[in-house]
Protein backbone atom coordinates (compact mmCIF):
# COMPACT_ATOMS: atom_id res chain seq x y z
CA UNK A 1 -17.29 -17.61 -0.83
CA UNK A 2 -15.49 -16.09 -3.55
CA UNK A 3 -11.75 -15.06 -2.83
CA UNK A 4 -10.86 -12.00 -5.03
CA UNK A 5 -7.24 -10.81 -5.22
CA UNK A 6 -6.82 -7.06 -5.13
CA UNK A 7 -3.91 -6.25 -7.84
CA UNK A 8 -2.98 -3.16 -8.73
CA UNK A 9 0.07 -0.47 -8.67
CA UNK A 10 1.17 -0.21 -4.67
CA UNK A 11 4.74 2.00 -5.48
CA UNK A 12 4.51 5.09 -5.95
CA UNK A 13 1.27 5.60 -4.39
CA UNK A 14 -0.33 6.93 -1.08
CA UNK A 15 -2.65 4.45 1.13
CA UNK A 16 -5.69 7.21 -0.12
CA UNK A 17 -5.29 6.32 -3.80
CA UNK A 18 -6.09 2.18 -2.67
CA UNK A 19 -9.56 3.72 -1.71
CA UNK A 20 -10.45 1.23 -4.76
CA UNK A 21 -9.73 -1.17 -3.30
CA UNK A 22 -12.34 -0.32 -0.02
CA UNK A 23 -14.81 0.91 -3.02
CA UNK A 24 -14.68 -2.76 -4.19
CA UNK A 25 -15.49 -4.87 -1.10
CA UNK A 26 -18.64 -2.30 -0.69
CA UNK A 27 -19.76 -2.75 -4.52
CA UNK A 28 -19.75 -6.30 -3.38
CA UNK A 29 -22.01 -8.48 -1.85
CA UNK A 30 -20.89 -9.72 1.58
CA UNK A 31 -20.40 -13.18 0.56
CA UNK A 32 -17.09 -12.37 -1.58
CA UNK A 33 -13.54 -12.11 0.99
CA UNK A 34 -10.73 -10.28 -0.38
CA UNK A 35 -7.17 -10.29 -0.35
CA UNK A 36 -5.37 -6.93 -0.60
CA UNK A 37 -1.72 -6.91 -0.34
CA UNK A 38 -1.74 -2.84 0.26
CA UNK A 39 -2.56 -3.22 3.87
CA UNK A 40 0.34 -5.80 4.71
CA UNK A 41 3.23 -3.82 5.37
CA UNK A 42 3.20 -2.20 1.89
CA UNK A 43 6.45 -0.91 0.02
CA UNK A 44 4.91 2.65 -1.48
CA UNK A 45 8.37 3.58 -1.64
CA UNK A 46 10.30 4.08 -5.41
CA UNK A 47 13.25 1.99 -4.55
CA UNK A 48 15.95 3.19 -7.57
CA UNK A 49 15.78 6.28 -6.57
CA UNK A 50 17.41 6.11 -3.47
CA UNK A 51 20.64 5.14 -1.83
CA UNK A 52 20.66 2.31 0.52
CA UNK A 53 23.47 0.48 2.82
CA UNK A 54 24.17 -2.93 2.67
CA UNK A 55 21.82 -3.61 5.60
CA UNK A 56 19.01 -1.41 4.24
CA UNK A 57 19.29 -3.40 0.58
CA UNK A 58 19.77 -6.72 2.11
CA UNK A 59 16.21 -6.14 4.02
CA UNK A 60 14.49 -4.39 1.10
CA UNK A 61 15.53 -8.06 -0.45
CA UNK A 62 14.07 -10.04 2.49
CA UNK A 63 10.97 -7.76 2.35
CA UNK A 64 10.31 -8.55 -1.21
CA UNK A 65 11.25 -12.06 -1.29
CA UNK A 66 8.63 -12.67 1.33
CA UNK A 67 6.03 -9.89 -0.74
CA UNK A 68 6.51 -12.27 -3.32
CA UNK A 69 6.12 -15.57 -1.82
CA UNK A 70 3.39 -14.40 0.04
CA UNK A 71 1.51 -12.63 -3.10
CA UNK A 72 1.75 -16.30 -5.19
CA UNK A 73 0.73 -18.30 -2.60
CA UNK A 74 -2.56 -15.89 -2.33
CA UNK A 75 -2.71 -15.58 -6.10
CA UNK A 76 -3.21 -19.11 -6.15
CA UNK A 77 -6.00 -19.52 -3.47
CA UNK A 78 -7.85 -17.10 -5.27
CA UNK A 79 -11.14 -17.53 -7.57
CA UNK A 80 -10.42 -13.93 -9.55
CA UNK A 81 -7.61 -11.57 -9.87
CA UNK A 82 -9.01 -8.11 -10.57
CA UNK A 83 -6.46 -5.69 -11.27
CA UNK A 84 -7.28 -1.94 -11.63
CA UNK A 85 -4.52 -0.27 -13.44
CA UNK A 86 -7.23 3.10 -13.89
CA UNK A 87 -5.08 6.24 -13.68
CA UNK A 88 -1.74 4.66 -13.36
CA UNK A 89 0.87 7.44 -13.48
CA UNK A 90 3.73 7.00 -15.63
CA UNK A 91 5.77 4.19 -14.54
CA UNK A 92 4.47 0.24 -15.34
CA UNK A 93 3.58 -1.61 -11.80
CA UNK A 94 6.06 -4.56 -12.39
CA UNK A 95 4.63 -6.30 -9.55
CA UNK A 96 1.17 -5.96 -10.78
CA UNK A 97 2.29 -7.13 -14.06
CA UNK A 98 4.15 -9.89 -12.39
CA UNK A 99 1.16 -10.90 -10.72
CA UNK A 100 -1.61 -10.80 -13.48
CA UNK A 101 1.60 -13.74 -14.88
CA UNK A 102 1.17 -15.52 -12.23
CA UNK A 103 -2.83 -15.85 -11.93
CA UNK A 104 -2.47 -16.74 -15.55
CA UNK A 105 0.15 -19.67 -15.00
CA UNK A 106 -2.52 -20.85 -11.98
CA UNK A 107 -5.21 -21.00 -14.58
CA UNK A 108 -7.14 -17.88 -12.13
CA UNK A 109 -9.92 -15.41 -14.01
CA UNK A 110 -8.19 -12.16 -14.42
CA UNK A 111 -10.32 -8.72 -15.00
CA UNK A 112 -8.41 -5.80 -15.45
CA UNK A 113 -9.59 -2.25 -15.40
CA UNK A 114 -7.63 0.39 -17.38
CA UNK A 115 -8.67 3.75 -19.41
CA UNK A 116 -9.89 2.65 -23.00
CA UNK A 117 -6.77 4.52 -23.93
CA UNK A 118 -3.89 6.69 -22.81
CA UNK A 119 -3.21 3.86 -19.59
CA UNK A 120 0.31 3.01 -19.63
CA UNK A 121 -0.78 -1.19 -19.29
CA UNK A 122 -2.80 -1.16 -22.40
CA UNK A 123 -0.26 -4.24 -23.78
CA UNK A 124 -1.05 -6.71 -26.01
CA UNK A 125 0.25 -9.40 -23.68
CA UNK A 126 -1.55 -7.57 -20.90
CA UNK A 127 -5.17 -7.42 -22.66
CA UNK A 128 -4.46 -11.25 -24.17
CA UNK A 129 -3.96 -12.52 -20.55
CA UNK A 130 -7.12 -11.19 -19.43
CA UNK A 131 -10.52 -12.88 -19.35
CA UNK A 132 -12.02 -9.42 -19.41
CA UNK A 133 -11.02 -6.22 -19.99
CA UNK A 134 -13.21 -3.55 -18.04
CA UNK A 135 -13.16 0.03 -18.38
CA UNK A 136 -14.50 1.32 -14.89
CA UNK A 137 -14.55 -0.12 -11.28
CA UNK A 138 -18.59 -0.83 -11.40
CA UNK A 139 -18.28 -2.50 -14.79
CA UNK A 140 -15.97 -5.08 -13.33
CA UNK A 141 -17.81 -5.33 -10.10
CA UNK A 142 -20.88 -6.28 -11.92
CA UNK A 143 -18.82 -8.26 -14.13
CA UNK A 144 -17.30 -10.08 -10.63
CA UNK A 145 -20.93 -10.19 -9.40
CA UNK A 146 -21.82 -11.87 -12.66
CA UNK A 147 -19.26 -14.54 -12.63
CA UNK A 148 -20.45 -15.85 -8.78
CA UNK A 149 -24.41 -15.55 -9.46
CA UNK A 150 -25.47 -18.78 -9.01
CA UNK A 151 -29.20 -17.93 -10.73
CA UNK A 152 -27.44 -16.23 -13.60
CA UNK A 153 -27.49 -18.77 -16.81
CA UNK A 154 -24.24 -19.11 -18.61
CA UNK A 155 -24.42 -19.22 -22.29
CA UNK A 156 -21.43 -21.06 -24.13
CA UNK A 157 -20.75 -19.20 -27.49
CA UNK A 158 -20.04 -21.53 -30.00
């Protein structure tokens, strides 16, 4: 069973714009399990722009400390890291970022999904790190599909 990592911008966001993420496990064939970091206590909110006490920034700290550990440890249990950056506002999801880092460090697939232009992650780094770069949600679902099909033949360009 394939373990896919769900990556993509969390801040910022409502739970309804992660209905890729749902759209994803029912593109894919049963046999795949998911990890999705949205639905463990999730941070949505934009942290610099507020003003915090001492005990309110000392647990944002804990919370992300343990987002973080917890995030890694998953990255690196996983087979893929697919990371949909389509209509990201106008603020880069350092975590996200952070995270397609770490998959590469762990040696993990990574498929990204961004606009063909105009998306705010379209970064040299970014598109160098990836081992493909997919332009909707079904194209990298099929792509995700491909990678597992054990009847598909693999062809090793020269």
């Amino acid at each position: 069973m394939p373990l896919i990592y769900l990556s993509g911008p969390i801040t910022g966001t409502s739970a309804r714009e992660d209905g890729w993420r749902a759209a994803v496990r029912r593109k894919l064939p049963p046999a795949f399990t998911f990890f999705d970091p949205s639905i463990q206590s999730a941070d949505r909110r934009i942290g610099y722009l507020q003003s915090l006490t001492p005990t309110q920034d000392l647990e944002r700290l804990r919370h992300g400390k343990f987002t973080a550990d917890r995030n890694r440890h998953q990255i690196a249990k996983s087979d893929v890291l697919l990371c949909n950056f389509l209509h990201a506002k106008d603020r880069v999801s350092i975590g996200s970022v952070g995270e397609i880092h770490w998959a590469s460090a762990f040696n993990i697939p990574i498929i990204i999904i961004r606009e063909r232009q105009g998306n705010i992650h379209d970064h040299a780094v970014l598109n160098a790190l990836a081992s493909e770069l997919c332009f909707s949600l079904d194209d990298a679902c099929s792509v995700l599909a491909g990678m597992f099909n054990k009847k598909a033949k693999r062809h090793i360009s020269q």
